[in-house]
PDB file of N, CA and C in Angstrom:
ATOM      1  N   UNK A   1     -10.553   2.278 -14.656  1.00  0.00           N
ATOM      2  CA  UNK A   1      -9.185   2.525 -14.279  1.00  0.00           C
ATOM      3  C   UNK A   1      -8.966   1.990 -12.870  1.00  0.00           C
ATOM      4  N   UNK A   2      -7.657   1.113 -12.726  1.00  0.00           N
ATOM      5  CA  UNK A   2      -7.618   0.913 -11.067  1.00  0.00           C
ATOM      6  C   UNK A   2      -7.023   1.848 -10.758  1.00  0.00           C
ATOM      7  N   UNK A   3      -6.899   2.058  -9.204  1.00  0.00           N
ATOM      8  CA  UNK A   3      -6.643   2.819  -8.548  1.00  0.00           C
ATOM      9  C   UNK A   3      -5.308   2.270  -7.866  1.00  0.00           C
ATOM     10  N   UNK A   4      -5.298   1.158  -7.618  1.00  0.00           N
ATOM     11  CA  UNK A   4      -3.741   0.836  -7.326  1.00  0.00           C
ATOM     12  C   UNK A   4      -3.385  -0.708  -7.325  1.00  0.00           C
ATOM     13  N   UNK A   5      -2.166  -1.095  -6.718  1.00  0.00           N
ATOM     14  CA  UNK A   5      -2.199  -2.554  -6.789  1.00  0.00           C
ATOM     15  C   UNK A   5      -2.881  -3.274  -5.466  1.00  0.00           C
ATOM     16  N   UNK A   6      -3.162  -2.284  -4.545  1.00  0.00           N
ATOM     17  CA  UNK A   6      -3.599  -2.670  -3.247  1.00  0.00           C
ATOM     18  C   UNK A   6      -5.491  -2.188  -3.378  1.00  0.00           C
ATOM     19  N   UNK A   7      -6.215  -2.554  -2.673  1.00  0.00           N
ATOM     20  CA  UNK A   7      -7.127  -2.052  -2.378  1.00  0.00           C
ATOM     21  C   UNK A   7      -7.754  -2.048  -0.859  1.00  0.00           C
ATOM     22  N   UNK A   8      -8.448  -1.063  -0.761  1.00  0.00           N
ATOM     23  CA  UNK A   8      -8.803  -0.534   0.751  1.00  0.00           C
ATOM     24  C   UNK A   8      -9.944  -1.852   1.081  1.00  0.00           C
ATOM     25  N   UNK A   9     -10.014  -2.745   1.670  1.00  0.00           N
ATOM     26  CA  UNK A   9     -10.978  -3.510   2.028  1.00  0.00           C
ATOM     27  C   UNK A   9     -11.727  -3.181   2.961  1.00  0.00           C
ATOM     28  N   UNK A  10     -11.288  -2.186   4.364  1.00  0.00           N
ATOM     29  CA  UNK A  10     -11.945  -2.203   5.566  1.00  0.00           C
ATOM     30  C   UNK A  10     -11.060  -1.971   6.576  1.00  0.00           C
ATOM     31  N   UNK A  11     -11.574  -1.145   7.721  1.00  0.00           N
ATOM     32  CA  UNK A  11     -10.855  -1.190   8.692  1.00  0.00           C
ATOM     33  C   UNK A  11     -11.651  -0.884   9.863  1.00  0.00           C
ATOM     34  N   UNK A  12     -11.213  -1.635  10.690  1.00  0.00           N
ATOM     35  CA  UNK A  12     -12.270  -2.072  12.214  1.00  0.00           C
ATOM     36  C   UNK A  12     -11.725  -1.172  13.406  1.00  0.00           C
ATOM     37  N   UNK A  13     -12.372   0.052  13.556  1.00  0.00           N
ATOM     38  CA  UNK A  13     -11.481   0.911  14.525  1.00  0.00           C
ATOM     39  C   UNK A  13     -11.760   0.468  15.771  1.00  0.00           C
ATOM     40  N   UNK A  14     -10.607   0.723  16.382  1.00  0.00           N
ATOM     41  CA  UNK A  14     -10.271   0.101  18.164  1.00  0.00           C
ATOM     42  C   UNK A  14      -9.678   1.319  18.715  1.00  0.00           C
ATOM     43  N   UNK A  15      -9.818   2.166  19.465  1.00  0.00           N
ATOM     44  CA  UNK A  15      -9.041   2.790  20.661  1.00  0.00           C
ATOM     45  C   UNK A  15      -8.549   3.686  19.502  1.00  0.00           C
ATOM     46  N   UNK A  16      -7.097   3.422  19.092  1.00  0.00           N
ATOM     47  CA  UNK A  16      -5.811   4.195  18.457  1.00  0.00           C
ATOM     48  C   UNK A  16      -5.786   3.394  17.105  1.00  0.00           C
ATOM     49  N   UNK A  17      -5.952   2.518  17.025  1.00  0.00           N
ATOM     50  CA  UNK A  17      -5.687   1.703  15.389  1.00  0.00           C
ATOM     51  C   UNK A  17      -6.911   1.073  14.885  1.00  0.00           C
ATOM     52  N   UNK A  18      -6.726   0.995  13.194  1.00  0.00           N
ATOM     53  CA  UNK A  18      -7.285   0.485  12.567  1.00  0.00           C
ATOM     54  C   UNK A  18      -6.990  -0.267  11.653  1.00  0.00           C
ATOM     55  N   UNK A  19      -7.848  -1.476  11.228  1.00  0.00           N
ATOM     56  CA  UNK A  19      -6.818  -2.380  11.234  1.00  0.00           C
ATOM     57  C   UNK A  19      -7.451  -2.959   9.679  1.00  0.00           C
ATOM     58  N   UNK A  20      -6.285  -2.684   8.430  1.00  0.00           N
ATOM     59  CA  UNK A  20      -6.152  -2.838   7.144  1.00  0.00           C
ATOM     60  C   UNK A  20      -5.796  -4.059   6.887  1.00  0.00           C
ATOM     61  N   UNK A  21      -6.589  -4.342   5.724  1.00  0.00           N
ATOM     62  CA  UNK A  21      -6.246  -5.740   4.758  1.00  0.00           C
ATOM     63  C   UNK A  21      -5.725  -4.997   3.168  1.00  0.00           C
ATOM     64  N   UNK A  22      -4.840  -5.327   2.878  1.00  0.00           N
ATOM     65  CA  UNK A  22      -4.835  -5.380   1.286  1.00  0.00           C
ATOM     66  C   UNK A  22      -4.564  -6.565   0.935  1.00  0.00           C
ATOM     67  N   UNK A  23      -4.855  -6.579  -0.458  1.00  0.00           N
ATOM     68  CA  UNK A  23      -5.431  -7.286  -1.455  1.00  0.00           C
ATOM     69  C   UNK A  23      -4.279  -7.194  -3.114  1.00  0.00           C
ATOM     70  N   UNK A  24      -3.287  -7.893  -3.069  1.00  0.00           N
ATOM     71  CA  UNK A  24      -2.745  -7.537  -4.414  1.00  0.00           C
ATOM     72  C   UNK A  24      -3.541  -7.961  -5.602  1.00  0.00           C
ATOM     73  N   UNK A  25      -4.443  -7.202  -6.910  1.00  0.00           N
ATOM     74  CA  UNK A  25      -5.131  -7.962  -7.312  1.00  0.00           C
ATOM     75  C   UNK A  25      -5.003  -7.316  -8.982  1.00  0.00           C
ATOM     76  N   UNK A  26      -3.857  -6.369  -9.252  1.00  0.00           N
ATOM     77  CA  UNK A  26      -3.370  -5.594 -10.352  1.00  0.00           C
ATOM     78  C   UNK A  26      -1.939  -5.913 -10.302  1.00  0.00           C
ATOM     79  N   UNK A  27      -1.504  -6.276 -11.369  1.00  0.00           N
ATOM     80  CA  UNK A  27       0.170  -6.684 -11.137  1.00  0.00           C
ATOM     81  C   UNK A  27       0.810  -5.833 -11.818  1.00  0.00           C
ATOM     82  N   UNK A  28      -0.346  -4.510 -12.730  1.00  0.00           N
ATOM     83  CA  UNK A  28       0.269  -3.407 -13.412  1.00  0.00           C
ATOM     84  C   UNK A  28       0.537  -2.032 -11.985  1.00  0.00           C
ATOM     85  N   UNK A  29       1.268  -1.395 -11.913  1.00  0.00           N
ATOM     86  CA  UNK A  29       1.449  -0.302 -11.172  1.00  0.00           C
ATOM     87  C   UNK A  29       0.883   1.068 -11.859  1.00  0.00           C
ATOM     88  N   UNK A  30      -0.286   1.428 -11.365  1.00  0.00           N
ATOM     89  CA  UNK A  30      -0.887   2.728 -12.196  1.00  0.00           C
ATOM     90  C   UNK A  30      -0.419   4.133 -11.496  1.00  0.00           C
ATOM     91  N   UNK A  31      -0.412   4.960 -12.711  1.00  0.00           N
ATOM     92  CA  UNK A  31       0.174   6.229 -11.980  1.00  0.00           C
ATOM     93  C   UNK A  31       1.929   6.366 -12.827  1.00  0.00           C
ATOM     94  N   UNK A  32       2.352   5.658 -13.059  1.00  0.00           N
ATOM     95  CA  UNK A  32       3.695   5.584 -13.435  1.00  0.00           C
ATOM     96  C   UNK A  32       3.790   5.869 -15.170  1.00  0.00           C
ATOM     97  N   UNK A  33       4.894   6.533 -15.452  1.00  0.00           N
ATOM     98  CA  UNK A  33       4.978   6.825 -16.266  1.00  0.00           C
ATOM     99  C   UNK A  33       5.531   5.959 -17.547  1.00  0.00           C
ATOM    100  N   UNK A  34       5.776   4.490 -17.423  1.00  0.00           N
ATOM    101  CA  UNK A  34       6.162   3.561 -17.828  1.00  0.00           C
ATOM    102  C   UNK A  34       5.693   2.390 -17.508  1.00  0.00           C
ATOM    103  N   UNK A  35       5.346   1.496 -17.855  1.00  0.00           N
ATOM    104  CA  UNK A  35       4.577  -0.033 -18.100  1.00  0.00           C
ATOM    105  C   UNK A  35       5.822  -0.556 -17.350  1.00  0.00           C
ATOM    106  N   UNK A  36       5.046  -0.849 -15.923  1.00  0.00           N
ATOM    107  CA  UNK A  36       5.527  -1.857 -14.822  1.00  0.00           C
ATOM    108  C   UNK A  36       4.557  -3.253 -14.461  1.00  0.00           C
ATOM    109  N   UNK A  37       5.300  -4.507 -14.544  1.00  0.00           N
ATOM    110  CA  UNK A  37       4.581  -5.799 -14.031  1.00  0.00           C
ATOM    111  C   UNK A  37       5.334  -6.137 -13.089  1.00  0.00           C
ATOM    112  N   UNK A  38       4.268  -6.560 -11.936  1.00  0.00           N
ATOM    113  CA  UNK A  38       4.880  -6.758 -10.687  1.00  0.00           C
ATOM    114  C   UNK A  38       4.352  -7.851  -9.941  1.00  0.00           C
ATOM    115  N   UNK A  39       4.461  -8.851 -10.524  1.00  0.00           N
ATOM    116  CA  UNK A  39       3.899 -10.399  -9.943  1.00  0.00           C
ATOM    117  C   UNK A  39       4.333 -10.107  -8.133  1.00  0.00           C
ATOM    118  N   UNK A  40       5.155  -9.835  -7.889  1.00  0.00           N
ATOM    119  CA  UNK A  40       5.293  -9.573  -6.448  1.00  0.00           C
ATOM    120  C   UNK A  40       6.019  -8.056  -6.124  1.00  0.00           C
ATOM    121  N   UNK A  41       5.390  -7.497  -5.278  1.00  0.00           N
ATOM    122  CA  UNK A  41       6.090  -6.431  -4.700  1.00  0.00           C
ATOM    123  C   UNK A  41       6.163  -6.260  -3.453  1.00  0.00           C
ATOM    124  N   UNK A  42       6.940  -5.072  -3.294  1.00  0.00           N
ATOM    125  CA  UNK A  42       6.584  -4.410  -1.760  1.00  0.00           C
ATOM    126  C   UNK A  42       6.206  -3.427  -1.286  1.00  0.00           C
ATOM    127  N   UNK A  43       5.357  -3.557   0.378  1.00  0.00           N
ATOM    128  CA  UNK A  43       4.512  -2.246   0.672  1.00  0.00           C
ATOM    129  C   UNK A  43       5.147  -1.756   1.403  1.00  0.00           C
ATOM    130  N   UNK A  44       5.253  -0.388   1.222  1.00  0.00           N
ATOM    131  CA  UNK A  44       5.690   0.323   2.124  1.00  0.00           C
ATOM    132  C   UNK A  44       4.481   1.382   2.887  1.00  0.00           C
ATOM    133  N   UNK A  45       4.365   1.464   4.426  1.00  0.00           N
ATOM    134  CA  UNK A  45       3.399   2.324   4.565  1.00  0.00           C
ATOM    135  C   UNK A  45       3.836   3.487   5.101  1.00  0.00           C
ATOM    136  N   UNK A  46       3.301   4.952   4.987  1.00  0.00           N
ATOM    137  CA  UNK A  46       3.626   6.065   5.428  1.00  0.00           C
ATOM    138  C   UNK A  46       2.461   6.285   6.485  1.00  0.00           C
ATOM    139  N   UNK A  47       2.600   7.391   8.010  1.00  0.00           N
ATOM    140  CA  UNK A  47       1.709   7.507   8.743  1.00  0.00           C
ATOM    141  C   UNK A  47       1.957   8.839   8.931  1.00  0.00           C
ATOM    142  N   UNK A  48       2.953   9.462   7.761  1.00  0.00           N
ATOM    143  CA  UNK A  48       2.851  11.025   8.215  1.00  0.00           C
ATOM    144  C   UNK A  48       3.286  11.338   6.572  1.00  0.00           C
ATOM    145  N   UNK A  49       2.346  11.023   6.058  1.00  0.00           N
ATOM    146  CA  UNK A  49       1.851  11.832   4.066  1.00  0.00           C
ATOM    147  C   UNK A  49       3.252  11.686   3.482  1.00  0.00           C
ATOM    148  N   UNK A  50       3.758  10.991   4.148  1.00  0.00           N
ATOM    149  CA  UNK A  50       4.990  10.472   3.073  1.00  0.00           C
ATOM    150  C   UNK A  50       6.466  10.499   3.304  1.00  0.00           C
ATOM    151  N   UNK A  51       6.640  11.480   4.338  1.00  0.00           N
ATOM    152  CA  UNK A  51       7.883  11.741   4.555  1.00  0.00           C
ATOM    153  C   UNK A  51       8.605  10.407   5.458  1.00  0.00           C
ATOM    154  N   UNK A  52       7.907   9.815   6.153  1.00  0.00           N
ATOM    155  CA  UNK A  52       9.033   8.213   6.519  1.00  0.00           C
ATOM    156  C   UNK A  52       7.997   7.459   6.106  1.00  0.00           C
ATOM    157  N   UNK A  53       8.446   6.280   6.032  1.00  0.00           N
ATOM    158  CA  UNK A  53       8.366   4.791   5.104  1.00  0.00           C
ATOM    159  C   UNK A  53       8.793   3.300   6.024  1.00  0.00           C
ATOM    160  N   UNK A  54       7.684   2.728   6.308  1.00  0.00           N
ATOM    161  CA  UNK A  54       8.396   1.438   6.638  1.00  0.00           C
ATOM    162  C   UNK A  54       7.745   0.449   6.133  1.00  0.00           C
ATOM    163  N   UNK A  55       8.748  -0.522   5.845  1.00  0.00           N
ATOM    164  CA  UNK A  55       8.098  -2.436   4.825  1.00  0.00           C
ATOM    165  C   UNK A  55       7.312  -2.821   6.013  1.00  0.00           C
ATOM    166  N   UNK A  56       5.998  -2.620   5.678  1.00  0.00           N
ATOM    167  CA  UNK A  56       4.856  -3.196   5.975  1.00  0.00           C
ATOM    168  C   UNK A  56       4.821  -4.886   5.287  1.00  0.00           C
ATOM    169  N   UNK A  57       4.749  -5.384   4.109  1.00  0.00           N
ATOM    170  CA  UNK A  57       4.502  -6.718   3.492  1.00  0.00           C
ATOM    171  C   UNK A  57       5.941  -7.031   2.355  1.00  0.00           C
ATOM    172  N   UNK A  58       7.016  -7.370   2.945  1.00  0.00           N
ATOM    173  CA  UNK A  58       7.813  -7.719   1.575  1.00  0.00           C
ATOM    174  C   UNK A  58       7.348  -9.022   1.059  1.00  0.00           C
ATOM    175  N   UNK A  59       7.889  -8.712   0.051  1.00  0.00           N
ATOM    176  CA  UNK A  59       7.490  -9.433  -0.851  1.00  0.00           C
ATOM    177  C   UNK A  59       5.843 -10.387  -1.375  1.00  0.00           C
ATOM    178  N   UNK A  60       5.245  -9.053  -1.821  1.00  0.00           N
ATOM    179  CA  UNK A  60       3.577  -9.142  -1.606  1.00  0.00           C
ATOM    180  C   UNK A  60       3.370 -10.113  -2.943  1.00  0.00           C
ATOM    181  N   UNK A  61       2.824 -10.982  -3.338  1.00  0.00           N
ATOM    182  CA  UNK A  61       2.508 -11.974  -4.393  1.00  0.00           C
ATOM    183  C   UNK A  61       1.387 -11.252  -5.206  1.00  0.00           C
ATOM    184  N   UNK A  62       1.380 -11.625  -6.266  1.00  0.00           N
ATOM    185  CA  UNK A  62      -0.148 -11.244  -7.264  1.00  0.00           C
ATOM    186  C   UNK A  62      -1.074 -11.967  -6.461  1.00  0.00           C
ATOM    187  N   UNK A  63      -2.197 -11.712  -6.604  1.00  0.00           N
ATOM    188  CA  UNK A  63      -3.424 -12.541  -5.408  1.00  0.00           C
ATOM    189  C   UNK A  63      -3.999 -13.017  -3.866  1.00  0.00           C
ATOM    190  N   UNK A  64      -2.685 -12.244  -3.518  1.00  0.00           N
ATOM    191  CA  UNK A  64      -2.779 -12.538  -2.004  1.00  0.00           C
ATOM    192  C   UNK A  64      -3.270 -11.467  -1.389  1.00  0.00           C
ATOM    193  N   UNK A  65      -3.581 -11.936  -0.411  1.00  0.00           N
ATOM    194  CA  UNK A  65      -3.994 -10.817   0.984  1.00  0.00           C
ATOM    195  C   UNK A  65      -3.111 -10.813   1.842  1.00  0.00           C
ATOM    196  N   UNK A  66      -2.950  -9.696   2.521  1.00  0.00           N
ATOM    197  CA  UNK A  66      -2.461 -10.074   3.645  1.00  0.00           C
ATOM    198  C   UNK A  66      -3.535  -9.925   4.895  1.00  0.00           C
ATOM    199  N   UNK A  67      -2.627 -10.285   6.123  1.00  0.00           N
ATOM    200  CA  UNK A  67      -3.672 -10.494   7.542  1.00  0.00           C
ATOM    201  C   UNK A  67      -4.028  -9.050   7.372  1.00  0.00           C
ATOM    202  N   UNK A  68      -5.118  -8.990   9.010  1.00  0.00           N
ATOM    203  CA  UNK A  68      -5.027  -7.430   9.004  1.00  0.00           C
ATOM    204  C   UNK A  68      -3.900  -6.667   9.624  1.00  0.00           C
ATOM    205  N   UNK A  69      -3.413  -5.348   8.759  1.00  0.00           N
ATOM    206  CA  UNK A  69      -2.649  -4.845   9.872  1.00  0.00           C
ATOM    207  C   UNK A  69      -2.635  -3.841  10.789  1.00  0.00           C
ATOM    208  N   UNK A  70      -2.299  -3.310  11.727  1.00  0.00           N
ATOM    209  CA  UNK A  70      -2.803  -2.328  12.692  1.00  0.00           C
ATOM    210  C   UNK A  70      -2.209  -1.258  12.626  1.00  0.00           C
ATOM    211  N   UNK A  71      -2.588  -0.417  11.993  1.00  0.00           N
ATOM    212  CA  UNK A  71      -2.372   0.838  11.740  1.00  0.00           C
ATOM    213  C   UNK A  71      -2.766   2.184  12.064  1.00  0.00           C
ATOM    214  N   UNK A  72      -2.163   3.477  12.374  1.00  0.00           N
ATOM    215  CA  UNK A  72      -3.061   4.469  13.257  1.00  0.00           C
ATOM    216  C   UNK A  72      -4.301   5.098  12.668  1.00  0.00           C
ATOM    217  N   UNK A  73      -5.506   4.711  13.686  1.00  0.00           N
ATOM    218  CA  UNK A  73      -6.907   5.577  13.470  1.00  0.00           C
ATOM    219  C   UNK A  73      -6.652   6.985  13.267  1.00  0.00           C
ATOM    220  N   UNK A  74      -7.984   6.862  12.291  1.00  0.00           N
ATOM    221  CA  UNK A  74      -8.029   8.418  12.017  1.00  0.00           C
ATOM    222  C   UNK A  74      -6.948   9.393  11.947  1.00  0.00           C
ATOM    223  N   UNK A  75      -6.468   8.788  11.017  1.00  0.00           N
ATOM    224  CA  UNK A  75      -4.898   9.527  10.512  1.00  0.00           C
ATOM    225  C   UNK A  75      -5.507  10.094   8.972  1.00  0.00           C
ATOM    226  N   UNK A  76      -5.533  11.014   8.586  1.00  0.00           N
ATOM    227  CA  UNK A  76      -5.634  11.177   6.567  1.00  0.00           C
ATOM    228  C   UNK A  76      -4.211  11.619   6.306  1.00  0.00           C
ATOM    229  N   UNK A  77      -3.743  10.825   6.998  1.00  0.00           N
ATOM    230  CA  UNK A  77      -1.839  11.398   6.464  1.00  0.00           C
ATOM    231  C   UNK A  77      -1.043   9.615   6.295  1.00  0.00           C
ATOM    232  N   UNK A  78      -2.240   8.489   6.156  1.00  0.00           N
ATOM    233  CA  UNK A  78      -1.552   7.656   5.642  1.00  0.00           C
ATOM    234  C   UNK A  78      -1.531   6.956   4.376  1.00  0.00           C
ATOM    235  N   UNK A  79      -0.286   7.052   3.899  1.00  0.00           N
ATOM    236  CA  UNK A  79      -0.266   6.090   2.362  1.00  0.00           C
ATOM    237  C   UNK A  79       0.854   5.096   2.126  1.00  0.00           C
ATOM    238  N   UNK A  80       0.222   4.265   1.350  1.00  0.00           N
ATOM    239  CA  UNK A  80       0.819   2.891   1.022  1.00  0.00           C
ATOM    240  C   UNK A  80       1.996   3.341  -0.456  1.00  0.00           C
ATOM    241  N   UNK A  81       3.278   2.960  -0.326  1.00  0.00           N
ATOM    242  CA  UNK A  81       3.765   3.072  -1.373  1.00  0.00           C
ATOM    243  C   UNK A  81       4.110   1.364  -2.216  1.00  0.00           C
ATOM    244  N   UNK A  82       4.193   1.392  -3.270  1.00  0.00           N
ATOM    245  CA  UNK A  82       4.713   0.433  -4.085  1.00  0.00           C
ATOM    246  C   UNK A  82       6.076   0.017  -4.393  1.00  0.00           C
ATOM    247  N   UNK A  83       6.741  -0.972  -4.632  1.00  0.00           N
ATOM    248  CA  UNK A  83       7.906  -0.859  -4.629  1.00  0.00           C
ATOM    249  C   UNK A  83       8.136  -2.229  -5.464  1.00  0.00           C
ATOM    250  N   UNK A  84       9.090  -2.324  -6.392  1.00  0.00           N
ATOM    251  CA  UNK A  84       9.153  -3.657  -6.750  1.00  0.00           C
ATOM    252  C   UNK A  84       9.958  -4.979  -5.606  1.00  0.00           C
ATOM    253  N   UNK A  85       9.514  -6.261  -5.620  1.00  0.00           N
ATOM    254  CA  UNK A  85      10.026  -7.008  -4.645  1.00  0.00           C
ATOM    255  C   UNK A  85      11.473  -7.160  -4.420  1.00  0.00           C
ATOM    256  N   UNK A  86      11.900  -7.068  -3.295  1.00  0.00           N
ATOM    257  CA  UNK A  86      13.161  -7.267  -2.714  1.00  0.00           C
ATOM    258  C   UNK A  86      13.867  -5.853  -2.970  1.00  0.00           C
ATOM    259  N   UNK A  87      13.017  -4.709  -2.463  1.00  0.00           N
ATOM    260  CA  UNK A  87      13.255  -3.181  -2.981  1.00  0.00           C
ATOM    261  C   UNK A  87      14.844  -2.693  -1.994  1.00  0.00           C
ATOM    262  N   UNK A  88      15.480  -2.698  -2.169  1.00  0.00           N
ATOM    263  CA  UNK A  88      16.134  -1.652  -1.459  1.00  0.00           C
ATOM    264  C   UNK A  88      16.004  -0.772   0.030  1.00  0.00           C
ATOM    265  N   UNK A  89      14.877  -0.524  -0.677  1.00  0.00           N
ATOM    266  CA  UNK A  89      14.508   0.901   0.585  1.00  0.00           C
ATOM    267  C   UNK A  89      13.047   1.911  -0.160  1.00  0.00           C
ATOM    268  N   UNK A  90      12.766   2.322   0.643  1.00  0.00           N
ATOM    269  CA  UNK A  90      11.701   3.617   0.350  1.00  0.00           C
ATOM    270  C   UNK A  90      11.956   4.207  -1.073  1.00  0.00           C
ATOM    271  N   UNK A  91      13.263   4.654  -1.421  1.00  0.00           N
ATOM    272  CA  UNK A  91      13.895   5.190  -2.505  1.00  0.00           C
ATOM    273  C   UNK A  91      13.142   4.235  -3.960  1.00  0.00           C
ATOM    274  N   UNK A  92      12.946   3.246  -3.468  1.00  0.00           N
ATOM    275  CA  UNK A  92      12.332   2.545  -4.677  1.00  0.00           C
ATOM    276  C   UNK A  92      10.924   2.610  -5.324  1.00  0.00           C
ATOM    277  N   UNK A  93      10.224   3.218  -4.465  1.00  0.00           N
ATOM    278  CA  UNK A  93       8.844   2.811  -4.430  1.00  0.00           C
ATOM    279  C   UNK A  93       8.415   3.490  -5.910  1.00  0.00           C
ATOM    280  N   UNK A  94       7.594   2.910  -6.783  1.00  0.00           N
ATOM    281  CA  UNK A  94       6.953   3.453  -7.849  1.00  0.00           C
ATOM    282  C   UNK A  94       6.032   4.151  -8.055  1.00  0.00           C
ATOM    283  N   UNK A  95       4.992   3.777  -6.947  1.00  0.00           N
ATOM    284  CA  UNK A  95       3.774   5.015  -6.468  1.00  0.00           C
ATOM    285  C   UNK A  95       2.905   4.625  -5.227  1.00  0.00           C
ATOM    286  N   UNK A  96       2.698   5.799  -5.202  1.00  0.00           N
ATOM    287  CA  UNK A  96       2.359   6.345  -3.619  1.00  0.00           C
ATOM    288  C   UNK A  96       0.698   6.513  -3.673  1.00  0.00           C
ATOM    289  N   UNK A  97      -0.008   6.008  -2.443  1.00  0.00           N
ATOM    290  CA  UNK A  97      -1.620   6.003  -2.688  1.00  0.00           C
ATOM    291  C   UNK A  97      -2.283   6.083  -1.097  1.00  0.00           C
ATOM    292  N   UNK A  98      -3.173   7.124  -1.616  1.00  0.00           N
ATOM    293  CA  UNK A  98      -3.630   7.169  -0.415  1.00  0.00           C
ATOM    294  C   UNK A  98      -4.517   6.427   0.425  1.00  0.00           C
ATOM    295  N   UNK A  99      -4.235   5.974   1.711  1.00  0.00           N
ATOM    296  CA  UNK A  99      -5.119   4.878   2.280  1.00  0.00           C
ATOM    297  C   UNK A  99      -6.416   5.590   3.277  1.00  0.00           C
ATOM    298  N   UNK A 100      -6.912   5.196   3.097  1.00  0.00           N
ATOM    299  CA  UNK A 100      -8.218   4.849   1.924  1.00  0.00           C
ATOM    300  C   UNK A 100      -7.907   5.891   0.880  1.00  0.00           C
ATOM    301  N   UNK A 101      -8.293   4.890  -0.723  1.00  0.00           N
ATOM    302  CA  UNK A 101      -8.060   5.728  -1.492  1.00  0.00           C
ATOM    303  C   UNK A 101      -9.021   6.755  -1.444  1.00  0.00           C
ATOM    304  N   UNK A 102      -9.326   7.707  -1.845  1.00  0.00           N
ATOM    305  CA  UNK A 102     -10.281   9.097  -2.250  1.00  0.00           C
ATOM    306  C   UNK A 102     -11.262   8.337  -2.980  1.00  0.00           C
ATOM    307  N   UNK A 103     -12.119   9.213  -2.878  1.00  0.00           N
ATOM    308  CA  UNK A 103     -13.726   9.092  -2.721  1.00  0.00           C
ATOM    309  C   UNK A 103     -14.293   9.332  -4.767  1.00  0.00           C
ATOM    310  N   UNK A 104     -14.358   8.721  -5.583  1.00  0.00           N
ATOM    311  CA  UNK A 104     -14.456   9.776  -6.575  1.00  0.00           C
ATOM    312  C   UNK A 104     -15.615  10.900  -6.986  1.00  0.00           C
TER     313      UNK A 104
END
């Protein structure tokens, strides 16, 4: 089973941030209650468990990476949401995952 359309690659802690790569490498959105394909989407990241949202990568492609991005250390209150490309807003997102995902 994947775990999402992004995956946790690594993050190189500095001072206050750490600094994330994802990886679009599932173009299905898991977790959802309906069969979504998403050749491109968008990320939205949360740094406080969900309650605000900002476009981290619009318009993310099937297969790409992005650079790294710098995001706050040692936070367990951040998650990446999904969203289909050219989303609206936060309101769109299809599912929500925690960065780094959980341990199984």
């Amino acid at each position: 089973m994947f775990i999402s359309v992004i995956l946790w690659l690594g993050a190189r802690a500095r001072v206050q941030n750490a600094y994330v790569q994802l990886i679009h490498t599932v173009a299905g959105v898991v977790g959802v209650n309906f069969p979504v394909v998403l050749d491109s989407t968008d990320i939205y990241i949360s740094a406080d468990g969900g309650s605000t949202w900002f476009l981290a990568v619009p318009d993310f492609k099937f297969r790409q990476a992005t650079p790294f991005l710098s995001l706050p250390a040692n936070n367990n209150q951040l998650r990446a949401g999904i969203a289909p490309e050219n989303s609206a807003g936060s309101g769109d997102i299809l599912g929500r995952y925690s960065i780094p995902p959980p341990c199984p």
